[in-house]
PDB file of N, CA and C in Angstrom:
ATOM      1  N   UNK A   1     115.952  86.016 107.051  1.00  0.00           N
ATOM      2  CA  UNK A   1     115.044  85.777 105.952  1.00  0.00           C
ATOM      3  C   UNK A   1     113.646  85.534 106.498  1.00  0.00           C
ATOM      4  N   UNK A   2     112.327  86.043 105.651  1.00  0.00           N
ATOM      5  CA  UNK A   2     111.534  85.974 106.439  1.00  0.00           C
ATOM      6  C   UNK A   2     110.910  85.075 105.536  1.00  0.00           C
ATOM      7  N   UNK A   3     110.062  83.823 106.285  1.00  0.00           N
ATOM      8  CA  UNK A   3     109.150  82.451 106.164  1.00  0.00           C
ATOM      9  C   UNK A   3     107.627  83.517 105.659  1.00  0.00           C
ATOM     10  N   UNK A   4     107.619  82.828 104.170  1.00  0.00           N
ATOM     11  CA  UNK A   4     107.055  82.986 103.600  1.00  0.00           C
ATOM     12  C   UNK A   4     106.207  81.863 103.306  1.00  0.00           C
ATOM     13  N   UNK A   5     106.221  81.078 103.715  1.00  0.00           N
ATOM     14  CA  UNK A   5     105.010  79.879 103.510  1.00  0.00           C
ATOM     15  C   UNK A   5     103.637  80.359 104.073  1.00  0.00           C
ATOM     16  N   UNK A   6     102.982  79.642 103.392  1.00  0.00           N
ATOM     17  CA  UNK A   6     101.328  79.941 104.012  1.00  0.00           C
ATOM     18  C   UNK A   6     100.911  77.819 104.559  1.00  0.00           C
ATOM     19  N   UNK A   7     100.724  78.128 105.883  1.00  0.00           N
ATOM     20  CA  UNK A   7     100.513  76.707 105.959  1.00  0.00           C
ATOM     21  C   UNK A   7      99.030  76.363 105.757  1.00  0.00           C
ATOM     22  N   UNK A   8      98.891  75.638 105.248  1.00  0.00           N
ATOM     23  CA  UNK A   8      97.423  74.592 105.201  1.00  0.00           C
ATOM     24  C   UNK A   8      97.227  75.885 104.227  1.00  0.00           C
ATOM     25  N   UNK A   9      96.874  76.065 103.174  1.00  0.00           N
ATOM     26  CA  UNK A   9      96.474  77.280 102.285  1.00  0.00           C
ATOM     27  C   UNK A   9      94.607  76.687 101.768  1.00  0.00           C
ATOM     28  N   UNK A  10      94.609  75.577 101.875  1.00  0.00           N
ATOM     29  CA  UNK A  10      93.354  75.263 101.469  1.00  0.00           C
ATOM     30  C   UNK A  10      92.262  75.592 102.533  1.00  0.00           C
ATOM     31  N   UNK A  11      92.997  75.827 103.924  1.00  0.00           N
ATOM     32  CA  UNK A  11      92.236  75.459 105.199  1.00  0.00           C
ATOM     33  C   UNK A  11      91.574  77.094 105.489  1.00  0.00           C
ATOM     34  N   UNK A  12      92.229  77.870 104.733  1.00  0.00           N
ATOM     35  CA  UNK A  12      92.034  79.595 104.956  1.00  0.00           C
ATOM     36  C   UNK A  12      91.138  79.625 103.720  1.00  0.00           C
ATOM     37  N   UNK A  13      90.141  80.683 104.809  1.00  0.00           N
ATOM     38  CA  UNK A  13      88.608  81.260 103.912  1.00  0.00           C
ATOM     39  C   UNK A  13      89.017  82.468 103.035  1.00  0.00           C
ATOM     40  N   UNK A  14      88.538  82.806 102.475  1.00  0.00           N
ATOM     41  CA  UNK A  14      88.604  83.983 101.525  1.00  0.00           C
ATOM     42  C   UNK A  14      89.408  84.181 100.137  1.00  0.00           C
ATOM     43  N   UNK A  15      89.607  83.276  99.734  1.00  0.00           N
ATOM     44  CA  UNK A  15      90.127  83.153  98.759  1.00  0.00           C
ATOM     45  C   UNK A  15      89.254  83.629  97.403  1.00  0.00           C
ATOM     46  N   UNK A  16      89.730  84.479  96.570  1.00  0.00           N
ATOM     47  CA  UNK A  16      89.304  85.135  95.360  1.00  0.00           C
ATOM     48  C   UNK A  16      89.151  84.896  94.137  1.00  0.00           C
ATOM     49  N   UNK A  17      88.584  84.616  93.146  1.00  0.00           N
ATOM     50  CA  UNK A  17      89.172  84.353  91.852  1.00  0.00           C
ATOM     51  C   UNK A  17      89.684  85.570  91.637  1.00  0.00           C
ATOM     52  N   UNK A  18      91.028  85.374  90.418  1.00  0.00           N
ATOM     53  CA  UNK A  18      91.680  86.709  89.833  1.00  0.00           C
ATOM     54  C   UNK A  18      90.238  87.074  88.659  1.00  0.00           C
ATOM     55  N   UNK A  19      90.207  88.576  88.419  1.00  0.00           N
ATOM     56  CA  UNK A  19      89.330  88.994  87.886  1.00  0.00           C
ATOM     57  C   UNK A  19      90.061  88.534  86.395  1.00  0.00           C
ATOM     58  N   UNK A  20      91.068  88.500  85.910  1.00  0.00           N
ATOM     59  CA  UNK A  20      91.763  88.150  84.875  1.00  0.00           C
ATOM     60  C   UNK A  20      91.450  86.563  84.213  1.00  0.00           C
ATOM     61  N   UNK A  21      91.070  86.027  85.256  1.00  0.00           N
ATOM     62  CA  UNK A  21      91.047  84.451  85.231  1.00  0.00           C
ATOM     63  C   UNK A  21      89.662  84.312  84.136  1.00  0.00           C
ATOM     64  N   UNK A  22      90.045  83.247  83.215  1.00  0.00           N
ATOM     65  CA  UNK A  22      88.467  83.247  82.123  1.00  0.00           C
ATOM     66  C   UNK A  22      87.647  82.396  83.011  1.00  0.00           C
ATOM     67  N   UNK A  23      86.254  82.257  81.838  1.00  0.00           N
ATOM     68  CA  UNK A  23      85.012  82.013  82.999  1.00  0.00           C
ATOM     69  C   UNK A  23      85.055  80.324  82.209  1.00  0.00           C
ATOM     70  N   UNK A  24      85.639  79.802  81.534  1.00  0.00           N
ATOM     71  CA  UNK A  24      86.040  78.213  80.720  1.00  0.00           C
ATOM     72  C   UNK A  24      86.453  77.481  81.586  1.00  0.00           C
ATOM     73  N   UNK A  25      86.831  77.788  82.488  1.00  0.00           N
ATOM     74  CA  UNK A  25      87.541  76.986  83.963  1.00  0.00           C
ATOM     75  C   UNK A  25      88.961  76.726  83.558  1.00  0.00           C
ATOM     76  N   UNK A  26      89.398  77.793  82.666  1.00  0.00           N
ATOM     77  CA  UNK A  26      90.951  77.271  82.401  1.00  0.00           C
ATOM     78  C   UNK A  26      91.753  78.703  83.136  1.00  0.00           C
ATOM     79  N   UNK A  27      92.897  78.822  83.300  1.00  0.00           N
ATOM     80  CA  UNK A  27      93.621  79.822  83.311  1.00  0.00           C
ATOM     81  C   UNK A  27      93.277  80.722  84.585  1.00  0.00           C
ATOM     82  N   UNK A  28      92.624  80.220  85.613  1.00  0.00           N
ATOM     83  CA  UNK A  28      92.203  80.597  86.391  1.00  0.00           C
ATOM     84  C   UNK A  28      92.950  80.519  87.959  1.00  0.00           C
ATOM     85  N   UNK A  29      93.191  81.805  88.618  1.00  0.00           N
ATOM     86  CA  UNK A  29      93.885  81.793  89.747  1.00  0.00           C
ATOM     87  C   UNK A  29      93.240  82.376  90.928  1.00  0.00           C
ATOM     88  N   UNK A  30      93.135  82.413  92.100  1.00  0.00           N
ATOM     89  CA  UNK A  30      92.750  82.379  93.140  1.00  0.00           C
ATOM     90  C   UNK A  30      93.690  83.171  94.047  1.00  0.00           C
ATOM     91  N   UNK A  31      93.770  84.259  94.793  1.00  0.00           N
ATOM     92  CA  UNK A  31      94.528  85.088  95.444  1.00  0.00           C
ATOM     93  C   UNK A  31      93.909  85.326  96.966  1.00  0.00           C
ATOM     94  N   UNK A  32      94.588  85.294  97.977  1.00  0.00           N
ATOM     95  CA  UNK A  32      93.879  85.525  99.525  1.00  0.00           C
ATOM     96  C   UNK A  32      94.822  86.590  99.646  1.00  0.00           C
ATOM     97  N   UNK A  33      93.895  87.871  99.967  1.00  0.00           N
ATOM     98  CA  UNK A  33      94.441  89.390 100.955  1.00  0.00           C
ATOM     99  C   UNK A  33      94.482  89.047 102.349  1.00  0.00           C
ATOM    100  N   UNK A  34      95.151  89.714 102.720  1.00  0.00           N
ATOM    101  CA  UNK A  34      95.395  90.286 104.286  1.00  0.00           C
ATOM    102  C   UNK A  34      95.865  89.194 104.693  1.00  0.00           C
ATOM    103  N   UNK A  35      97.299  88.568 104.311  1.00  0.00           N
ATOM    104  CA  UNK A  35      97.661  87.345 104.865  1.00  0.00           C
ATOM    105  C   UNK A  35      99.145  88.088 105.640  1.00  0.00           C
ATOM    106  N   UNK A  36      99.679  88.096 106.447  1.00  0.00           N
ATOM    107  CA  UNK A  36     100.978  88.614 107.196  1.00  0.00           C
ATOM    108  C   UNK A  36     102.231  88.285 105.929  1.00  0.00           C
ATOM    109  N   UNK A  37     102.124  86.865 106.030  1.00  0.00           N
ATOM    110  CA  UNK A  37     103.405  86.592 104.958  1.00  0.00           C
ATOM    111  C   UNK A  37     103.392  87.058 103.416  1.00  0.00           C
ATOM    112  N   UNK A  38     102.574  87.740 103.040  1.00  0.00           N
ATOM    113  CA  UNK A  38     102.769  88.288 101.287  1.00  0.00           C
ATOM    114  C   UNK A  38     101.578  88.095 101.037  1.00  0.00           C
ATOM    115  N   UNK A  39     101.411  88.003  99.993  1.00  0.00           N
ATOM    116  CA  UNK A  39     100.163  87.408  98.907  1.00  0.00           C
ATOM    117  C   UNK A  39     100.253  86.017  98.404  1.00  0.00           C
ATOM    118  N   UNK A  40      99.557  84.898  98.842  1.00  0.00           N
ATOM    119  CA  UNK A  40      99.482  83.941  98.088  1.00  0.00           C
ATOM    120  C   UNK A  40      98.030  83.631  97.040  1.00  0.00           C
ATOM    121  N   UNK A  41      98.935  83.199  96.394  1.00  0.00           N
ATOM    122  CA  UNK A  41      97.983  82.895  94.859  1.00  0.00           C
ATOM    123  C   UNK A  41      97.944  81.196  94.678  1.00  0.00           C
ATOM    124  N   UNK A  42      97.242  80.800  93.956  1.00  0.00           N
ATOM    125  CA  UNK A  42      97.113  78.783  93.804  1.00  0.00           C
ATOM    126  C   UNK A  42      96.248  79.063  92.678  1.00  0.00           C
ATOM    127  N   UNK A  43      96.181  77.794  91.874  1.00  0.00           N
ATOM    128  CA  UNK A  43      95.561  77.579  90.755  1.00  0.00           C
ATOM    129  C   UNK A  43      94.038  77.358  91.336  1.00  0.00           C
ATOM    130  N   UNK A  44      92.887  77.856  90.570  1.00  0.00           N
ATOM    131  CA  UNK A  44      91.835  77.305  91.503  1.00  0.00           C
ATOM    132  C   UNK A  44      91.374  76.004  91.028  1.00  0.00           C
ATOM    133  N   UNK A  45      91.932  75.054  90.007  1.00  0.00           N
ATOM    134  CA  UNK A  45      91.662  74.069  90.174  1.00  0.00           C
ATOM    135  C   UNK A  45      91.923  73.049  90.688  1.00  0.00           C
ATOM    136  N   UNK A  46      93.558  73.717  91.667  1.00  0.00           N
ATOM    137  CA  UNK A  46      93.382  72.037  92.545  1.00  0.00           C
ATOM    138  C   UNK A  46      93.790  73.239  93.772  1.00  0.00           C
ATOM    139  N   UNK A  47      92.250  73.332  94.544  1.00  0.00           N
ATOM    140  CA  UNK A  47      92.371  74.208  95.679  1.00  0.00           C
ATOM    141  C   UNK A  47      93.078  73.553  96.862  1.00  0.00           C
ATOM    142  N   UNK A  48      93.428  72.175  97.065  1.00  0.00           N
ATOM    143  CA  UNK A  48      94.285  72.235  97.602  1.00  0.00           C
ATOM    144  C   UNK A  48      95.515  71.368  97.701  1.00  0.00           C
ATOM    145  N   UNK A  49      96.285  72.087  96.128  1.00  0.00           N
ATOM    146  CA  UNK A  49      97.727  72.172  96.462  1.00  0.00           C
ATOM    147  C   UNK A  49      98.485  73.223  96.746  1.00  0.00           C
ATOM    148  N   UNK A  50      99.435  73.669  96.568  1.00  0.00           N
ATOM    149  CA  UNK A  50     100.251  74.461  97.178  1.00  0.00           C
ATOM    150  C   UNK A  50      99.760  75.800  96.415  1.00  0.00           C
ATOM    151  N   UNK A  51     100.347  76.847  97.545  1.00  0.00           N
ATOM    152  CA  UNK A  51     100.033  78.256  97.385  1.00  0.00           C
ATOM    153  C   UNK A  51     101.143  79.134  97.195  1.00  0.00           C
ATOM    154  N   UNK A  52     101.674  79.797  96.069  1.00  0.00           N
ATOM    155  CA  UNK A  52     102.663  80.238  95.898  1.00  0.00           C
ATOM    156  C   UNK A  52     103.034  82.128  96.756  1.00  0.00           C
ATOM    157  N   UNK A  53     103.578  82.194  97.693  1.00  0.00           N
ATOM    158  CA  UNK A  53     103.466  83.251  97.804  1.00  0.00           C
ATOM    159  C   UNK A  53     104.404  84.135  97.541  1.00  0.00           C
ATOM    160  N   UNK A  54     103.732  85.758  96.846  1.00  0.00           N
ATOM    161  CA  UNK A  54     104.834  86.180  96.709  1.00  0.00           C
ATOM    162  C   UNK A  54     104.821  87.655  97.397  1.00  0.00           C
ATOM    163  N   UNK A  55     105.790  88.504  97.696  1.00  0.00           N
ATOM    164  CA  UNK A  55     105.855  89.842  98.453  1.00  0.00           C
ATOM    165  C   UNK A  55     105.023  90.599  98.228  1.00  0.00           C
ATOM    166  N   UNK A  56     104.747  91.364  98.946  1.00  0.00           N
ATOM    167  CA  UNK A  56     103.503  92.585  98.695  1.00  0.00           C
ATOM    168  C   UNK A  56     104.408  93.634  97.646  1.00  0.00           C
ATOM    169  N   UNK A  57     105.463  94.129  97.613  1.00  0.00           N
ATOM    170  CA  UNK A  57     105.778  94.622  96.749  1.00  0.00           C
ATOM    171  C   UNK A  57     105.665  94.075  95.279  1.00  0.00           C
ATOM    172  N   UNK A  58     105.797  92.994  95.191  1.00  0.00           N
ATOM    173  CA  UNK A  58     106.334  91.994  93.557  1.00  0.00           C
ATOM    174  C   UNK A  58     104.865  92.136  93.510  1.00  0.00           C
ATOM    175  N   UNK A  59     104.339  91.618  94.239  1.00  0.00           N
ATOM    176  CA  UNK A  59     102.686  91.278  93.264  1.00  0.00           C
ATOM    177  C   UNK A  59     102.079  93.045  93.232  1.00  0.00           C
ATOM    178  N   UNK A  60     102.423  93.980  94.000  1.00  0.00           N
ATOM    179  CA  UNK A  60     101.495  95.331  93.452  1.00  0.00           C
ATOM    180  C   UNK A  60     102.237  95.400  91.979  1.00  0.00           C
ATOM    181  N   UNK A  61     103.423  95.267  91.795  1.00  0.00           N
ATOM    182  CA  UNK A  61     104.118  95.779  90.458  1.00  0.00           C
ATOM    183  C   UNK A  61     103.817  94.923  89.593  1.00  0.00           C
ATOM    184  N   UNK A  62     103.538  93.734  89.534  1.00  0.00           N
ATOM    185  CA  UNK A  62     102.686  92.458  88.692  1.00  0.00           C
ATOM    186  C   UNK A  62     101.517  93.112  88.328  1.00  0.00           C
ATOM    187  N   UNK A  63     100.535  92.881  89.075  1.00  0.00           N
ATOM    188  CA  UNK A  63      99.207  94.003  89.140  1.00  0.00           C
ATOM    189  C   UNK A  63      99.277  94.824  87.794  1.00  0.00           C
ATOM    190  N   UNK A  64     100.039  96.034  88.604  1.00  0.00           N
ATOM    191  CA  UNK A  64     100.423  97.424  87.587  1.00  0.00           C
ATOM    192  C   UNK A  64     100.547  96.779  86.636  1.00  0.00           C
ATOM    193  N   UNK A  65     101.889  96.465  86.116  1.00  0.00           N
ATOM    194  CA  UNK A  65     101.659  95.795  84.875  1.00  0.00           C
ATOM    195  C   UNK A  65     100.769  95.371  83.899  1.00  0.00           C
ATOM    196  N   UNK A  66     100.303  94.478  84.618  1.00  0.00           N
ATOM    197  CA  UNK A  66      98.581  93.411  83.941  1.00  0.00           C
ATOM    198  C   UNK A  66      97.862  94.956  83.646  1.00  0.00           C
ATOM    199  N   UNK A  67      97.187  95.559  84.467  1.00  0.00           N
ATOM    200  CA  UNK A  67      96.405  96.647  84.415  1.00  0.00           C
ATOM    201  C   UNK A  67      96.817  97.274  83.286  1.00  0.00           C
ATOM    202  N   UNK A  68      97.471  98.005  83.299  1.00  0.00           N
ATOM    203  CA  UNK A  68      98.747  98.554  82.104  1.00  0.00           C
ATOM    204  C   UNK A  68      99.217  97.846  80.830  1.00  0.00           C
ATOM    205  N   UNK A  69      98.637  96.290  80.941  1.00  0.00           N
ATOM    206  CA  UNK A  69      98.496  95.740  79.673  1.00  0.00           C
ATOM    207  C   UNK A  69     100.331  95.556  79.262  1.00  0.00           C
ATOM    208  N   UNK A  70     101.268  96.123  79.966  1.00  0.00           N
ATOM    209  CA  UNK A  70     102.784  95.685  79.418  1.00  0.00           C
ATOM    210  C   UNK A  70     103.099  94.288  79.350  1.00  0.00           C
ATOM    211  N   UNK A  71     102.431  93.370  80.200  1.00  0.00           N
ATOM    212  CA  UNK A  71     102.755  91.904  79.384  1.00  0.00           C
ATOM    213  C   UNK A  71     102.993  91.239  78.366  1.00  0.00           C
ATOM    214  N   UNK A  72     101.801  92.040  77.545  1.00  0.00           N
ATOM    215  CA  UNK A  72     101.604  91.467  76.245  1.00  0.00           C
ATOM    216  C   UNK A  72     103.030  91.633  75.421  1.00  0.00           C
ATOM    217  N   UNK A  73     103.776  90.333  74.583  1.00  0.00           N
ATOM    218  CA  UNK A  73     104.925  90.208  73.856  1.00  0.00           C
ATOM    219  C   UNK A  73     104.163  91.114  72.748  1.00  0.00           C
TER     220      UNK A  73
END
């Protein structure tokens, strides 16, 4: 199984807002590229608690989705 943690996630530069995220300071997420272990994402309002990461596959097909608007119930 491969270790998917991102350690110290607050301590790493480059972190993004999601373009999805509103500009109200609510609902807003934060994503760092080019990390070895997956994609991690964190809420950007408490930059540093934990960083959820998930596979490079799951989050391109998340993505697609959003883009593609199929979320919506």
């Amino acid at each position: 199984m491969t270790d998917r943690r991102l350690h110290c996630p607050s301590a790493k530069d480059g972190w993004r807002k999601s373009s999805y995220s509103n500009t109200e300071g609510g609902s807003c997420l934060e994503v760092l590229d080019d990390q070895a272990v997956g994609i991690p994402v964190r809420d950007s309002k408490t930059p540093h608690g934990p960083a959820v990461v998930f596979p490079r596959t799951g989050w391109a097909l998340f993505v697609t989705a959003v883009k593609a608007d199929v979320l919506r119930p």
